[in-house]
PDB file of N, CA and C in Angstrom:
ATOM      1  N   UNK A   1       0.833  -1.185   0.000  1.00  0.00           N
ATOM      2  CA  UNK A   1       0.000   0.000   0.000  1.00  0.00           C
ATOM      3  C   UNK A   1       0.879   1.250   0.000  1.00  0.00           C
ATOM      4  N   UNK A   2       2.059   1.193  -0.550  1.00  0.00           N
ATOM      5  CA  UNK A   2       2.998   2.468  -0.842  1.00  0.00           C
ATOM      6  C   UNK A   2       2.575   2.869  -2.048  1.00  0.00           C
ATOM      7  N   UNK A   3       3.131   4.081  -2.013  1.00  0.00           N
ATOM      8  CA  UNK A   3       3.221   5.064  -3.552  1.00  0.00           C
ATOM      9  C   UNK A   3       2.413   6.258  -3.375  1.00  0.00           C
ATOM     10  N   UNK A   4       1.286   5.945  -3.896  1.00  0.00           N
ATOM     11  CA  UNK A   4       0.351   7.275  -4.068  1.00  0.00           C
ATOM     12  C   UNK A   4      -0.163   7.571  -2.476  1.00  0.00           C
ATOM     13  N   UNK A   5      -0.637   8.956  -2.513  1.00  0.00           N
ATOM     14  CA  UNK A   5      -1.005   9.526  -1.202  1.00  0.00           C
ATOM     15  C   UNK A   5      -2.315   8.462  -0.711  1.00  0.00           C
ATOM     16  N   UNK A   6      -2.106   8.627   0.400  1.00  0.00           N
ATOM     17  CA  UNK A   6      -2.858   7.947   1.074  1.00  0.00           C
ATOM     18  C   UNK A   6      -4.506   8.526   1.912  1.00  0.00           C
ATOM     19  N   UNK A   7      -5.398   8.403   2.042  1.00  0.00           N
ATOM     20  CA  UNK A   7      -6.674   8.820   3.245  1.00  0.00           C
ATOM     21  C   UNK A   7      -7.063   7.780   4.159  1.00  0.00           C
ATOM     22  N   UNK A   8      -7.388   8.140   5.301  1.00  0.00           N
ATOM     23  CA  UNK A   8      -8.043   7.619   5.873  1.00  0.00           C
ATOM     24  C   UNK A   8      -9.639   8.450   6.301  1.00  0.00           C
ATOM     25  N   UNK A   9     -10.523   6.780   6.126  1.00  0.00           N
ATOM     26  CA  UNK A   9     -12.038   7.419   6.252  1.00  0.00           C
ATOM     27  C   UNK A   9     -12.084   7.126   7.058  1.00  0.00           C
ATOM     28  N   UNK A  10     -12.994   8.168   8.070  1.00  0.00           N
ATOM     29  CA  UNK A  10     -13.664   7.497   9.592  1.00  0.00           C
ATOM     30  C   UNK A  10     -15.003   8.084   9.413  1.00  0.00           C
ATOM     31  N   UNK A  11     -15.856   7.049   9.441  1.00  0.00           N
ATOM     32  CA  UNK A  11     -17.285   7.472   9.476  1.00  0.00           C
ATOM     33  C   UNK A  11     -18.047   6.951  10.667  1.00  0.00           C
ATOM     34  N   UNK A  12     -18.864   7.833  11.768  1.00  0.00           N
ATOM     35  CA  UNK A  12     -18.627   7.849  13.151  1.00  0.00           C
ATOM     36  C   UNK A  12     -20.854   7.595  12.694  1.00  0.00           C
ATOM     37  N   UNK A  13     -21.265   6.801  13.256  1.00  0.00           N
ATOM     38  CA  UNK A  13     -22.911   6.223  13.346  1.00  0.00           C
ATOM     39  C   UNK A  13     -23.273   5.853  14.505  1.00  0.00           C
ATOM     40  N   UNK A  14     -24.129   5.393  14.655  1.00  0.00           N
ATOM     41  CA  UNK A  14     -24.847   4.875  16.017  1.00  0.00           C
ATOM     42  C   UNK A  14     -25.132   3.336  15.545  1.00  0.00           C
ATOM     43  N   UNK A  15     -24.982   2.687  16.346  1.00  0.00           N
ATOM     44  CA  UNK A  15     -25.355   1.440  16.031  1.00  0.00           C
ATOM     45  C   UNK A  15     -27.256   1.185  15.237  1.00  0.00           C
ATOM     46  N   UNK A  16     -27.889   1.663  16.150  1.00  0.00           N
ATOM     47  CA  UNK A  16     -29.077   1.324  15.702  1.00  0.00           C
ATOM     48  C   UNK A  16     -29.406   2.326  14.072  1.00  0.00           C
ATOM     49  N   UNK A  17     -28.384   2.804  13.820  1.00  0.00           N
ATOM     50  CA  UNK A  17     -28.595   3.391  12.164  1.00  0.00           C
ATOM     51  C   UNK A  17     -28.374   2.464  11.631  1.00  0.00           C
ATOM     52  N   UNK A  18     -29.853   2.692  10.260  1.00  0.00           N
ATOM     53  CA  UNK A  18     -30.103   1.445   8.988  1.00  0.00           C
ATOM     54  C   UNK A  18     -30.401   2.591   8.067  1.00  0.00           C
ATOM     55  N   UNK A  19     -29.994   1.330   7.200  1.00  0.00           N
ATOM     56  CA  UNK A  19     -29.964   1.522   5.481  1.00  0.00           C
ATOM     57  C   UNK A  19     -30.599   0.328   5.051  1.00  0.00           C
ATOM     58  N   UNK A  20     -31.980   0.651   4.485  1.00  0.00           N
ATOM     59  CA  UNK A  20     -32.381  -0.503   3.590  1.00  0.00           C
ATOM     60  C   UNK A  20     -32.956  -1.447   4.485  1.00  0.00           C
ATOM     61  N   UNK A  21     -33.530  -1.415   5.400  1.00  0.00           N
ATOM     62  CA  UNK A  21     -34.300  -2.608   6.121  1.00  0.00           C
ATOM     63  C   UNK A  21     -32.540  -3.408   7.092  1.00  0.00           C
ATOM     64  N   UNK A  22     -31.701  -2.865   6.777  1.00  0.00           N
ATOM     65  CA  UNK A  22     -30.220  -3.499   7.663  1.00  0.00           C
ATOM     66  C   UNK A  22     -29.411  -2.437   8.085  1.00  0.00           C
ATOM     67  N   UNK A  23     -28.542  -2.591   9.431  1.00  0.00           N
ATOM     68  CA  UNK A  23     -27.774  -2.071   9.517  1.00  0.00           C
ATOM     69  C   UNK A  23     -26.839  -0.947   8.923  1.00  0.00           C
ATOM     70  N   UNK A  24     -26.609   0.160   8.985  1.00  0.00           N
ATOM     71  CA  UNK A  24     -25.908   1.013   8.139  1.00  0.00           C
ATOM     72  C   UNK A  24     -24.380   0.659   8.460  1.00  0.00           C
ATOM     73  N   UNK A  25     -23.722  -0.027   9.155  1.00  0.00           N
ATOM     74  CA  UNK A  25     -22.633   0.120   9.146  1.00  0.00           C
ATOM     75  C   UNK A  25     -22.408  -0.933   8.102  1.00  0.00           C
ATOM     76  N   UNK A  26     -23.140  -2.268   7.987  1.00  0.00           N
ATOM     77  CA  UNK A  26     -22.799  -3.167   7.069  1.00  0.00           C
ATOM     78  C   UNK A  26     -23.365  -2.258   5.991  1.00  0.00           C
ATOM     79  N   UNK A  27     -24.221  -1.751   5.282  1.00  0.00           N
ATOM     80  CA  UNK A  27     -24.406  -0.802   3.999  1.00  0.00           C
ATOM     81  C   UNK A  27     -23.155  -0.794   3.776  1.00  0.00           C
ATOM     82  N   UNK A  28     -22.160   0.403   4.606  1.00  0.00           N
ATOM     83  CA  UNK A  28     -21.431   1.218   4.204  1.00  0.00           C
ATOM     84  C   UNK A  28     -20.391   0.489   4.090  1.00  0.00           C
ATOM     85  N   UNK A  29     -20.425  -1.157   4.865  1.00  0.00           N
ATOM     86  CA  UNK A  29     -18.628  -1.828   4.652  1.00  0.00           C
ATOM     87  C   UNK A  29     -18.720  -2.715   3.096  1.00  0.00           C
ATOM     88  N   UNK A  30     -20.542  -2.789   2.982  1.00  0.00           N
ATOM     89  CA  UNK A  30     -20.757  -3.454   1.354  1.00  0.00           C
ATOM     90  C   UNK A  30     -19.939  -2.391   0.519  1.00  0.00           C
ATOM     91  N   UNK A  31     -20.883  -1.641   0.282  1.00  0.00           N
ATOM     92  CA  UNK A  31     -20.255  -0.161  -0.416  1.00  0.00           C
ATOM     93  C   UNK A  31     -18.546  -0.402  -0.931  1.00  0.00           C
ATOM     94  N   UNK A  32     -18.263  -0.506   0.358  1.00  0.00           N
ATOM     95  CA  UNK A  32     -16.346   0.024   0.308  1.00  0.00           C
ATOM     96  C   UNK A  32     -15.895  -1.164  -0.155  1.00  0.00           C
ATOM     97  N   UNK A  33     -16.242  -2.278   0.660  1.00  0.00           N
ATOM     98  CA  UNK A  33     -15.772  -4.003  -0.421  1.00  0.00           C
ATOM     99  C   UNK A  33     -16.404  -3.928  -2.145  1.00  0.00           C
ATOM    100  N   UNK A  34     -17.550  -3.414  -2.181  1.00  0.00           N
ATOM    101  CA  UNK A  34     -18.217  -3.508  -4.030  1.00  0.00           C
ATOM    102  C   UNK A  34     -16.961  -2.655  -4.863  1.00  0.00           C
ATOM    103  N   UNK A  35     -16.639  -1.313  -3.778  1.00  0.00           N
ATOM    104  CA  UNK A  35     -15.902  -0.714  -4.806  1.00  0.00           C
ATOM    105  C   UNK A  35     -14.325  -0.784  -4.840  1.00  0.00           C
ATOM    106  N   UNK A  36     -13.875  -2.034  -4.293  1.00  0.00           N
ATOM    107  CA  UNK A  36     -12.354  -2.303  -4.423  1.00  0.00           C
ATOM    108  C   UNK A  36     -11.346  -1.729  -3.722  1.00  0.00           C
ATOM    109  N   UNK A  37     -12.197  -1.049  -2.630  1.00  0.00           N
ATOM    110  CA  UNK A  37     -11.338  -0.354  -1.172  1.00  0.00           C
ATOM    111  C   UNK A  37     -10.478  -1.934  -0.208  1.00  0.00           C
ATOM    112  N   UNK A  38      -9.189  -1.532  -0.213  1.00  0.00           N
ATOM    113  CA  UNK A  38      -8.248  -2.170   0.725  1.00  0.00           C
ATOM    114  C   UNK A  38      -8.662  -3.219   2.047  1.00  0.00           C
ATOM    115  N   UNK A  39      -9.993  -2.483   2.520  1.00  0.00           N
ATOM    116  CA  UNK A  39     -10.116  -2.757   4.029  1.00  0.00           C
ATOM    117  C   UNK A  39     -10.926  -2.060   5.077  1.00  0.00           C
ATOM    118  N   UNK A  40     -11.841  -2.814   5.359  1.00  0.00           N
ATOM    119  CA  UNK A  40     -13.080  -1.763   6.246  1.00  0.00           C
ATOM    120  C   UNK A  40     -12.924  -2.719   7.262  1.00  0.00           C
ATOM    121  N   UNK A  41     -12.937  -1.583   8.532  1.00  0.00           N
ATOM    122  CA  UNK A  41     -13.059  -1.956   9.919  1.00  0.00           C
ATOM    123  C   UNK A  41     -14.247  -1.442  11.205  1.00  0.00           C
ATOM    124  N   UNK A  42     -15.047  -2.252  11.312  1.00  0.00           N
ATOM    125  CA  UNK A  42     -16.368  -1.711  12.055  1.00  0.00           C
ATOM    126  C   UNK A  42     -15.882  -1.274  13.620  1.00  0.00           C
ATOM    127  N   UNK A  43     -16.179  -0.762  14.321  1.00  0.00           N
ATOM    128  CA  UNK A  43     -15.820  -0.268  16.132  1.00  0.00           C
ATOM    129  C   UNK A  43     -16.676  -0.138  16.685  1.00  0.00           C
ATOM    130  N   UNK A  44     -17.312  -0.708  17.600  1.00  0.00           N
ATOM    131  CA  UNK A  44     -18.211  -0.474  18.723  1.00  0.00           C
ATOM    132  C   UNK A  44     -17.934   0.103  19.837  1.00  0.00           C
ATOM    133  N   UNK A  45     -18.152   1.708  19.964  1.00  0.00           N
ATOM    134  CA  UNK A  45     -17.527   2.506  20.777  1.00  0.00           C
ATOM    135  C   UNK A  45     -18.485   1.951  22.568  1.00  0.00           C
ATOM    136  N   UNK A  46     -17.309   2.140  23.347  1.00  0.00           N
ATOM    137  CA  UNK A  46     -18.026   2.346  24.793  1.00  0.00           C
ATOM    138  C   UNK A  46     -19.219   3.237  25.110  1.00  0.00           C
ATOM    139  N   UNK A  47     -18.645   4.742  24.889  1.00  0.00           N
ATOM    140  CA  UNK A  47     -19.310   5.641  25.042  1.00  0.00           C
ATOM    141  C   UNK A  47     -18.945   7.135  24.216  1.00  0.00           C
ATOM    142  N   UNK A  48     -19.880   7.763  23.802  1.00  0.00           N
ATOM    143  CA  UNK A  48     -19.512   8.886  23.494  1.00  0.00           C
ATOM    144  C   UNK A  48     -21.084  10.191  22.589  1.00  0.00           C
ATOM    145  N   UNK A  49     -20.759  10.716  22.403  1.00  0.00           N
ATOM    146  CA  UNK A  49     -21.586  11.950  22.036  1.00  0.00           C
ATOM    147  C   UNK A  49     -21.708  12.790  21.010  1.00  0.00           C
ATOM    148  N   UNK A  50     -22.692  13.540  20.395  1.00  0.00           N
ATOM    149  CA  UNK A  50     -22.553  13.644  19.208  1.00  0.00           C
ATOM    150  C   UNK A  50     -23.370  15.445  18.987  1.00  0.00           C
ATOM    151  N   UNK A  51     -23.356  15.491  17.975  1.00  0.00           N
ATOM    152  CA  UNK A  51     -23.758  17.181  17.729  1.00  0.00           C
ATOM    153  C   UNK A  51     -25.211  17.386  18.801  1.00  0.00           C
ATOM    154  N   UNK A  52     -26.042  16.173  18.842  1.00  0.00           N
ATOM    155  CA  UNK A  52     -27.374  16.520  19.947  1.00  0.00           C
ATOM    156  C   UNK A  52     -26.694  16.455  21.313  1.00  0.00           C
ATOM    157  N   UNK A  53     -25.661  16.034  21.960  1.00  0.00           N
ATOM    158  CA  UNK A  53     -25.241  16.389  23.052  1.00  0.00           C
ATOM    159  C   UNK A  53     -25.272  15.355  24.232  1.00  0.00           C
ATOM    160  N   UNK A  54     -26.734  14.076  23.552  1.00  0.00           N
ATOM    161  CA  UNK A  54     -26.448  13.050  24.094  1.00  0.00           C
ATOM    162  C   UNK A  54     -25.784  12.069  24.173  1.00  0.00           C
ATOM    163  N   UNK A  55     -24.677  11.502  25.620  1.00  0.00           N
ATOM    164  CA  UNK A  55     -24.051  10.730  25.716  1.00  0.00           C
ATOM    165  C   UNK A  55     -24.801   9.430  25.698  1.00  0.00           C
ATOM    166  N   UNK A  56     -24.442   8.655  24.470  1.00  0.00           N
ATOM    167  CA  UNK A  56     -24.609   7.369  24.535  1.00  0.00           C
ATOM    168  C   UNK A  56     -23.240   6.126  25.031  1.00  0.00           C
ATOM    169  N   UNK A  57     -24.163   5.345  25.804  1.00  0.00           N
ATOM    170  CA  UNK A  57     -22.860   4.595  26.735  1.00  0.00           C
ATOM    171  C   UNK A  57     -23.923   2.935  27.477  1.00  0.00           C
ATOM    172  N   UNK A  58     -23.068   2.227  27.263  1.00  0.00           N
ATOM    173  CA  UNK A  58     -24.177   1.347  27.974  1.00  0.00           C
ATOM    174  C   UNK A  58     -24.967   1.468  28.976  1.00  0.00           C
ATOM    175  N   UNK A  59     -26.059   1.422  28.820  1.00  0.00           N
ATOM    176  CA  UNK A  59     -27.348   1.197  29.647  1.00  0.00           C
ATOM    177  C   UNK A  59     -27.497   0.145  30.976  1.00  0.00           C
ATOM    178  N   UNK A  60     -28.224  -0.026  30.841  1.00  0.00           N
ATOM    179  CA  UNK A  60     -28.823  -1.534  32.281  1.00  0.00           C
ATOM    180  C   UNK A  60     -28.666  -2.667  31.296  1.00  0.00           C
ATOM    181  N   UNK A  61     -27.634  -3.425  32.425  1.00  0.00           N
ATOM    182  CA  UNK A  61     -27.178  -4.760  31.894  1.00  0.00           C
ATOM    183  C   UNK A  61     -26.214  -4.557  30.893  1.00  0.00           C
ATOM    184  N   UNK A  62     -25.370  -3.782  31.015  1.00  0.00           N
ATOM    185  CA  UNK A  62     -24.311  -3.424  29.780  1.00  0.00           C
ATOM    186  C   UNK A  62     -24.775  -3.139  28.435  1.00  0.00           C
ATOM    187  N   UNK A  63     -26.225  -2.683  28.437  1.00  0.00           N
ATOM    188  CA  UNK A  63     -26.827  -2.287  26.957  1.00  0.00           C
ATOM    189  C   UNK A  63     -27.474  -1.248  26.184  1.00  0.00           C
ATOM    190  N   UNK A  64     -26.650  -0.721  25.653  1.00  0.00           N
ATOM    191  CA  UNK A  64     -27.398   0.401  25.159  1.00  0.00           C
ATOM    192  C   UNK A  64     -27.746   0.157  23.556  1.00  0.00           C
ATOM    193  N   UNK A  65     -29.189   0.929  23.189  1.00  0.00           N
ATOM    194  CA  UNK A  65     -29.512   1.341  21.669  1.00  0.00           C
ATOM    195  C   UNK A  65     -28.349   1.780  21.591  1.00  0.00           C
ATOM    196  N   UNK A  66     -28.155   2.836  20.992  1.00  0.00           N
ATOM    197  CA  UNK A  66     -27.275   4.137  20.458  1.00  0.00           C
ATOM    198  C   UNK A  66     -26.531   3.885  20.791  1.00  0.00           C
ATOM    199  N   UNK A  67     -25.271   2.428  20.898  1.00  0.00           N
ATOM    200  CA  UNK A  67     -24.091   2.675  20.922  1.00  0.00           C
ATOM    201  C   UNK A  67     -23.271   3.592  19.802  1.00  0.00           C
ATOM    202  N   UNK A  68     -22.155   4.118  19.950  1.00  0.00           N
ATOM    203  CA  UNK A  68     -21.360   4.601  19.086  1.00  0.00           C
ATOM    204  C   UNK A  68     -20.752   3.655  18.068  1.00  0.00           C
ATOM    205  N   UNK A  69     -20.464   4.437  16.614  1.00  0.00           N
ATOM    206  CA  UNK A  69     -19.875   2.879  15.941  1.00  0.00           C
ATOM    207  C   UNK A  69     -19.064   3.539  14.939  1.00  0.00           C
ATOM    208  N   UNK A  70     -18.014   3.498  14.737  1.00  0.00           N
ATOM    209  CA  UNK A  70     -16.635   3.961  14.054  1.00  0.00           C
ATOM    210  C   UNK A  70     -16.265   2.821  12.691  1.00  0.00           C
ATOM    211  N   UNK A  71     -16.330   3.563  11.814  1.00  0.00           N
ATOM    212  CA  UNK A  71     -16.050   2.719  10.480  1.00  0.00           C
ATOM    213  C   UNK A  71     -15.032   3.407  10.254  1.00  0.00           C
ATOM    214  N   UNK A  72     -13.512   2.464   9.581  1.00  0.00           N
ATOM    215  CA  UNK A  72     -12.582   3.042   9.400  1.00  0.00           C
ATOM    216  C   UNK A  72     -12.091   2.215   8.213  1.00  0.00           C
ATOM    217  N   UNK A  73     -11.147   3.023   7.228  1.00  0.00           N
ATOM    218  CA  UNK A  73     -10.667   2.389   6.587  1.00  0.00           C
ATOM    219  C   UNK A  73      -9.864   3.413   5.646  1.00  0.00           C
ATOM    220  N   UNK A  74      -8.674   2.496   5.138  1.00  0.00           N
ATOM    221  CA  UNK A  74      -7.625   3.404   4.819  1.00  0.00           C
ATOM    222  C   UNK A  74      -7.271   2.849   3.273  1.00  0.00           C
ATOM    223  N   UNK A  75      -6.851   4.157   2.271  1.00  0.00           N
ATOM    224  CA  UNK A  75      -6.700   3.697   0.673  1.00  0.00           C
ATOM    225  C   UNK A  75      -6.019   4.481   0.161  1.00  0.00           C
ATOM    226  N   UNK A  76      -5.818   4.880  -0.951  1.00  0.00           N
ATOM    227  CA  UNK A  76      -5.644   5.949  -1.917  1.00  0.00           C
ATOM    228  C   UNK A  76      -6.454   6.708  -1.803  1.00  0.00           C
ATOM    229  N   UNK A  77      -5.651   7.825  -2.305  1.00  0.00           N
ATOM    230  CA  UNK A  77      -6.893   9.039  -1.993  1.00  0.00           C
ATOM    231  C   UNK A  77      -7.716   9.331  -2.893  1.00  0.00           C
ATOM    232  N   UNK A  78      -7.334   8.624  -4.098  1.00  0.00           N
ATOM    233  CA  UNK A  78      -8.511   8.916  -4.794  1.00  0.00           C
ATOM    234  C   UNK A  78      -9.507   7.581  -5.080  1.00  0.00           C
ATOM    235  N   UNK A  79      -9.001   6.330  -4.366  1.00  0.00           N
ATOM    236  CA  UNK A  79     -10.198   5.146  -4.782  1.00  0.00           C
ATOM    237  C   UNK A  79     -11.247   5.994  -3.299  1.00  0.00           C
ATOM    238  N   UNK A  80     -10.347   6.417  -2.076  1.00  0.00           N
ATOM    239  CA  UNK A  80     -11.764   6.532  -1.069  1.00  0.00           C
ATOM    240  C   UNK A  80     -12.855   8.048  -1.530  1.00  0.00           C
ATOM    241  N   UNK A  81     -12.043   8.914  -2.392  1.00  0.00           N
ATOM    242  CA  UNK A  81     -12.606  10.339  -3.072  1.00  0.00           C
ATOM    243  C   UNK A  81     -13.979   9.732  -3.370  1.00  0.00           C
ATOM    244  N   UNK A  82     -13.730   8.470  -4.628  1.00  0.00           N
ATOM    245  CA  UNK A  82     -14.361   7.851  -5.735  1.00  0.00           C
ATOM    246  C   UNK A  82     -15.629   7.333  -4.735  1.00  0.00           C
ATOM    247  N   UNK A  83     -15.525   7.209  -3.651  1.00  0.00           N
ATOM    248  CA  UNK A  83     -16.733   6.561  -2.903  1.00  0.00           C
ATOM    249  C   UNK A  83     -17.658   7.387  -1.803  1.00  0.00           C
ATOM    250  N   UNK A  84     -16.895   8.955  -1.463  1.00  0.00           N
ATOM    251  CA  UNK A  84     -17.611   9.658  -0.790  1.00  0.00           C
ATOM    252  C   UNK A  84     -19.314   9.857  -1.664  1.00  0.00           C
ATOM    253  N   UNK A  85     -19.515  10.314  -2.912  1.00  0.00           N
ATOM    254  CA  UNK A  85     -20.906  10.182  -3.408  1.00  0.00           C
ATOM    255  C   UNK A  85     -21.796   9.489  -2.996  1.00  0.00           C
ATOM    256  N   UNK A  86     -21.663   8.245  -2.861  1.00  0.00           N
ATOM    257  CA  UNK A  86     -21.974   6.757  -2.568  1.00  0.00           C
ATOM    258  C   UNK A  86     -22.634   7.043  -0.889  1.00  0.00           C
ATOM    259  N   UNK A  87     -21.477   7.148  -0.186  1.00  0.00           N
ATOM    260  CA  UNK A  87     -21.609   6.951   1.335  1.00  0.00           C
ATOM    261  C   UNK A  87     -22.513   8.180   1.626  1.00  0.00           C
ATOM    262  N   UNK A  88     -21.937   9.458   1.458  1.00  0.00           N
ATOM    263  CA  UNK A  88     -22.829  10.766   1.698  1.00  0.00           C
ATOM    264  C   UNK A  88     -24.048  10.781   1.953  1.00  0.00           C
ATOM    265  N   UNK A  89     -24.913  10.141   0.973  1.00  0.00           N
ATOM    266  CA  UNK A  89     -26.548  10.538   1.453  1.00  0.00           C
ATOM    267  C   UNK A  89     -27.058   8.933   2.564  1.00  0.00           C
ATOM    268  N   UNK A  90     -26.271   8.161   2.703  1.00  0.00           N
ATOM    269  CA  UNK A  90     -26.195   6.918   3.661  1.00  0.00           C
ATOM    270  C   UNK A  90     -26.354   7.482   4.934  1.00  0.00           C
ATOM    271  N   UNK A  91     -25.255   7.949   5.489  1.00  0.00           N
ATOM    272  CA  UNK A  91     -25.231   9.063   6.548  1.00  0.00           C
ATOM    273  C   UNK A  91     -25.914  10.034   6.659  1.00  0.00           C
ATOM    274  N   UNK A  92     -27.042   9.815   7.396  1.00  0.00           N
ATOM    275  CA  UNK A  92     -28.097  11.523   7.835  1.00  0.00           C
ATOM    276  C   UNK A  92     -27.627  11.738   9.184  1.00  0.00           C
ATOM    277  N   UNK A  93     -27.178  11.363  10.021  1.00  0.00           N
ATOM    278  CA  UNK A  93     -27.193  12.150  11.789  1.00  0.00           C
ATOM    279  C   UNK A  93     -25.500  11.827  11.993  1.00  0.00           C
ATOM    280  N   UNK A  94     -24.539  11.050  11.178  1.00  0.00           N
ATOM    281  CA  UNK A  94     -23.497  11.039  11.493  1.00  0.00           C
ATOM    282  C   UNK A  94     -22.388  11.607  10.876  1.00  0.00           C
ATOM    283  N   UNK A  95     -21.116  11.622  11.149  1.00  0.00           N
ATOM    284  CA  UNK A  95     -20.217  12.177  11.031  1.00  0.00           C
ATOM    285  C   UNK A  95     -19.095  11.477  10.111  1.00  0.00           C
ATOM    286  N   UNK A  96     -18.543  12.310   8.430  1.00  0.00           N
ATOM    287  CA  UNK A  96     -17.630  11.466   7.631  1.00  0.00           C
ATOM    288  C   UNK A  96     -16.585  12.552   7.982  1.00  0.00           C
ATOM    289  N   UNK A  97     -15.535  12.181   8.174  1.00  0.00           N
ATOM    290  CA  UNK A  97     -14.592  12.331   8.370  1.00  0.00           C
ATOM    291  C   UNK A  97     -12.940  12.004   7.529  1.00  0.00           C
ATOM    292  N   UNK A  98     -12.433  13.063   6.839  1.00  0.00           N
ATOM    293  CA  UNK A  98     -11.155  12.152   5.556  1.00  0.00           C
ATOM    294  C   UNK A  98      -9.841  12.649   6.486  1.00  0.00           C
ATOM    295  N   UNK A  99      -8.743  12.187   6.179  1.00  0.00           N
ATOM    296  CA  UNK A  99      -7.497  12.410   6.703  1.00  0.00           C
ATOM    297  C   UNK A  99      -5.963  11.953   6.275  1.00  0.00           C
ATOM    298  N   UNK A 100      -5.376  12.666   5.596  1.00  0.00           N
ATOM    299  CA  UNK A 100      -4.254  12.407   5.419  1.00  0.00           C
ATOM    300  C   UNK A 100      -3.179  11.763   6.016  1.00  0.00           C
ATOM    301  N   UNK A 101      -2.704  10.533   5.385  1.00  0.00           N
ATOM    302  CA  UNK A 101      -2.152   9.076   6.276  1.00  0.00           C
ATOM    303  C   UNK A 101      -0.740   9.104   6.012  1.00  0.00           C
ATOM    304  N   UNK A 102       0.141   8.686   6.588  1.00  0.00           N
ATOM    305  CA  UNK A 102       1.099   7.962   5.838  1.00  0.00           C
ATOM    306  C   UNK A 102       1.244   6.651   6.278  1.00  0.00           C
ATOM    307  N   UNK A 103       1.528   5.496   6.306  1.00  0.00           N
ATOM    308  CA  UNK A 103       1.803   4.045   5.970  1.00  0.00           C
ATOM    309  C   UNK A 103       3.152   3.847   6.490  1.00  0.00           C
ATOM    310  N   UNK A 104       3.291   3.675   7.824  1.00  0.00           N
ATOM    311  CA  UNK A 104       4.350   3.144   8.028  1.00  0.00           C
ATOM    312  C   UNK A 104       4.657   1.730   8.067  1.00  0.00           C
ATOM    313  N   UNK A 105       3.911   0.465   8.009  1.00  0.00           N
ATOM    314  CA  UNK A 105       4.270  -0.797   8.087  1.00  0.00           C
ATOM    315  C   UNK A 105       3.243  -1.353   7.458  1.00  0.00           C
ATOM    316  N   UNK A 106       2.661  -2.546   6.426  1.00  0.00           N
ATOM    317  CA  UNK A 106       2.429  -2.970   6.175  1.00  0.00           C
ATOM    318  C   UNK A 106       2.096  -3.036   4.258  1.00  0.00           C
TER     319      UNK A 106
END
């Protein structure tokens, strides 16, 4: 994965966000596998908060709806460019996020 510049995507959801009668985080890791992206990684955050201000964090019995959920994944900057269209209107209440990488090992 050397040579051309690199991005990393982080696209930040709530667990209970869907796309299509399923899950939005699987939507968005179909998406990135259909279009020949490197590598998608799903995260189930502990706790955390978002532009409405509510902290979501496990509930009673270690469970919450609205966990936090971090999609990450790292490419060229222009195969992940090529897929912001795609993801954009997927995401209504969460947060895409791009970032300039460099690749030190693998």
């Amino acid at each position: 994965m050397t040579g051309s510049p690199k991005k990393l995507l982080l696209v930040f959801i709530d667990l209970t966000d869907s796309w299509q009668d399923g899950p939005l985080y699987e939507a968005i890791v179909g998406v990135l596998e259909r279009h020949g992206l490197a590598g998608a990684t799903v995260n189930a955050g502990i706790m955390g908060f978002g532009r409405h201000r509510q902290i979501h964090k496990k509930g009673l019995f270690g469970v919450s709806d609205e966990k936090p959920v971090t999609i990450v994944c790292i490419d060229d900057a222009e195969k992940i460019k090529s897929v912001l269209p795609v993801i954009r209107p997927m995401v209504k209440e969460g947060l895409i996020a791009l970032q300039d990488i460099e690749i030190v090992s693998g």
